[in-house]
Protein backbone atom coordinates (compact mmCIF):
# COMPACT_ATOMS: atom_id res chain seq x y z
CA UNK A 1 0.48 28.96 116.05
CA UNK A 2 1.37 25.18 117.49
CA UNK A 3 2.33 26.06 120.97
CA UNK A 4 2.94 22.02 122.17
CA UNK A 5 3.47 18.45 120.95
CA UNK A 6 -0.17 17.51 120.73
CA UNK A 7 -0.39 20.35 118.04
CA UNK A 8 1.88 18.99 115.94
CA UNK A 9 1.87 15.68 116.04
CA UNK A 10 -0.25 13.23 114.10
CA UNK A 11 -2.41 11.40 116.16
CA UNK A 12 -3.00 7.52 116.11
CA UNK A 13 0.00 6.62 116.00
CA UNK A 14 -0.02 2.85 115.58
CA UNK A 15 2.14 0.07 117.32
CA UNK A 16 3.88 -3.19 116.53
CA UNK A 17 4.12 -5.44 119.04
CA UNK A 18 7.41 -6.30 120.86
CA UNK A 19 6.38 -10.16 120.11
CA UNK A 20 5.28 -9.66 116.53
CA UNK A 21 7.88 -10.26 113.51
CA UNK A 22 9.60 -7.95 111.20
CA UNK A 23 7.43 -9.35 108.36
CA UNK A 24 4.46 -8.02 110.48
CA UNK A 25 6.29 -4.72 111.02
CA UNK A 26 7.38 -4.17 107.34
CA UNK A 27 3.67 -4.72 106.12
CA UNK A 28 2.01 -2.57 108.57
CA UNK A 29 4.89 0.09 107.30
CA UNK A 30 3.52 -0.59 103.60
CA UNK A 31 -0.33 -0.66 104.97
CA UNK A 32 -0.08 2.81 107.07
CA UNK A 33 2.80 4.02 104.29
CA UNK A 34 5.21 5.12 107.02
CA UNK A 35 9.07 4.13 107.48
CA UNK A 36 8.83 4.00 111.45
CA UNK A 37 6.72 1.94 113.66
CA UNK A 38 6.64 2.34 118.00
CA UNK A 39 7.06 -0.34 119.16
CA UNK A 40 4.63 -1.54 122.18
CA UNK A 41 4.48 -4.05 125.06
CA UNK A 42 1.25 -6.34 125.82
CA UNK A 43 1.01 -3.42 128.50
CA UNK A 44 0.58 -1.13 125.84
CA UNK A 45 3.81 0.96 126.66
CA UNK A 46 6.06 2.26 124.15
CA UNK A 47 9.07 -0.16 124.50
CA UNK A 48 10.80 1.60 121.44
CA UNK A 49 10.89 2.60 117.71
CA UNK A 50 11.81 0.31 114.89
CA UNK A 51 12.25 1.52 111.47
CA UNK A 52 12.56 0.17 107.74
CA UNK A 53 15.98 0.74 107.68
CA UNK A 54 16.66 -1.00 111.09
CA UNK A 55 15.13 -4.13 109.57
CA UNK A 56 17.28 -4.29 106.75
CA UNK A 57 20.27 -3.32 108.40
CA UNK A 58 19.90 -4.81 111.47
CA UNK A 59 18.42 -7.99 110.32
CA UNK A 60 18.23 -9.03 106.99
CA UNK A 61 21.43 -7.36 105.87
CA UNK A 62 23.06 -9.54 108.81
CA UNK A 63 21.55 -12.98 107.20
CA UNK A 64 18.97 -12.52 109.57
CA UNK A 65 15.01 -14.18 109.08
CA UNK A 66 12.25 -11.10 109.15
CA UNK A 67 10.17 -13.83 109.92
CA UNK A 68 11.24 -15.25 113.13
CA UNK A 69 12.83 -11.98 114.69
CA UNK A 70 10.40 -10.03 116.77
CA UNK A 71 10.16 -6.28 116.44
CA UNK A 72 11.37 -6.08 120.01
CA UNK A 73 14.26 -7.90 119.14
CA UNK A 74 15.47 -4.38 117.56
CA UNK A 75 13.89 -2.12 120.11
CA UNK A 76 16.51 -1.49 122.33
CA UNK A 77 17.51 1.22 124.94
CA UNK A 78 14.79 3.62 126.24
CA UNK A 79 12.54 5.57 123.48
CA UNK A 80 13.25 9.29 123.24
CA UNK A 81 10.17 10.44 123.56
CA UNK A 82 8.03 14.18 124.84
CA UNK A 83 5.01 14.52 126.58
CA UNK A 84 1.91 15.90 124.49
CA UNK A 85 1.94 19.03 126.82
CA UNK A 86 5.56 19.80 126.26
CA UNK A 87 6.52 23.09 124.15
CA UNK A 88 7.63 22.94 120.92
CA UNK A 89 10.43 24.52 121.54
CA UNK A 90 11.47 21.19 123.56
CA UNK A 91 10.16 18.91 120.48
CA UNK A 92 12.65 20.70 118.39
CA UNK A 93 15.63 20.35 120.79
CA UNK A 94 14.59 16.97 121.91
CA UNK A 95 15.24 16.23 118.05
CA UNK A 96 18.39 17.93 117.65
CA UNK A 97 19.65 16.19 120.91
CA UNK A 98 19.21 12.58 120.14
CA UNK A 99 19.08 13.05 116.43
CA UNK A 100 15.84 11.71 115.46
CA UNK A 101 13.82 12.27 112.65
CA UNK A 102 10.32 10.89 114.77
CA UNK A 103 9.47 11.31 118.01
CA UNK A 104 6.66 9.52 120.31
CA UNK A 105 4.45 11.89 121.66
CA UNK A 106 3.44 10.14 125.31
CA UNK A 107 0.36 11.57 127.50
CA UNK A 108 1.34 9.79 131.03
CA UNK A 109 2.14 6.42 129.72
CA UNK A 110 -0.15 6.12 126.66
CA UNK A 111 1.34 6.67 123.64
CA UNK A 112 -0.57 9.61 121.50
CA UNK A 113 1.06 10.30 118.30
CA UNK A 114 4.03 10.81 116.49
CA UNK A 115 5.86 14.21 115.22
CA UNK A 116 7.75 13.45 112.51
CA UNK A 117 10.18 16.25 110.66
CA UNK A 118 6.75 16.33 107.85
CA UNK A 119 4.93 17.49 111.09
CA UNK A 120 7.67 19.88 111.81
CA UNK A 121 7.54 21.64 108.43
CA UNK A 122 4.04 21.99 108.58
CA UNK A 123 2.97 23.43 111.46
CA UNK A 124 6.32 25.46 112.64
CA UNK A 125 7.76 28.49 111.67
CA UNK A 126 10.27 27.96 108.94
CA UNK A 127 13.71 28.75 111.26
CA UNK A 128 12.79 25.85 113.51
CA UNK A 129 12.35 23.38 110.62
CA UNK A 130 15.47 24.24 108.89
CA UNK A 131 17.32 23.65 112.23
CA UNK A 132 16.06 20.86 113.19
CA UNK A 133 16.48 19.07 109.90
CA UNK A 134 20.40 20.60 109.71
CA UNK A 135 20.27 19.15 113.45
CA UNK A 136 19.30 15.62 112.57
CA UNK A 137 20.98 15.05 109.90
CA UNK A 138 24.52 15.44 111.39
């Protein structure tokens, strides 16, 4: 049975970066078929989380241009993220918390993977899925 993060999570997660556009964003969502991207520094540290949703909303729905906003434009605040070693137990409550459906797993300061609530269901028993989801969807 998954006992931390890094057994849950889906490795490799991949990054935008902070200077690239929300064009660039949205196709490497189509390319990698995912509705979140982290979003990384030229360090190479997670500076946030920008979704599909956030680019609509936040940009084009606001007459914004995909093309000349950045993805770190829309990465604001600090990421809610757990470490790889951390239970699952605090995965789960770390989602219920903040209310988020993905979660940056970080090892030190290097991002790892992502746990997404897909990851959840798969790999937890079934009372901490249907939590969490009830949890996050508040």
């Amino acid at each position: 049975m998954a006992k931390t993060a890094r057994d849950i999570m889906t490795q490799g997660a991949e990054c935008v970066g902070e200077s690239q556009s929300l064009v660039d964003a949205a196709k490497k969502m189509r390319d990698l078929d995912v509705g979140a991207l982290p979003v990384c520094g030229d360090d190479d540290r997670l500076k946030g989380m920008v979704t599909d949703r956030d680019i609509v909303i936040k940009c084009v729905a606001e007459g914004g241009d995909p093309a000349a906003t950045t993805a770190g434009s829309l990465a604001d605040g600090k990421p809610v993220t757990v470490g790889a070693d951390d239970p699952v137990a605090e995965v789960l409550s770390t989602m219920s918390r903040h209310q988020v459906r993905r979660l940056p797993v970080i090892d030190g300061r290097r991002l790892v993977g992502i746990i997404s609530e897909a990851d959840i269901a798969q790999r937890t028993p079934d009372q901490g899925v249907a939590d969490t989801v009830q949890a996050v969807t508040k």
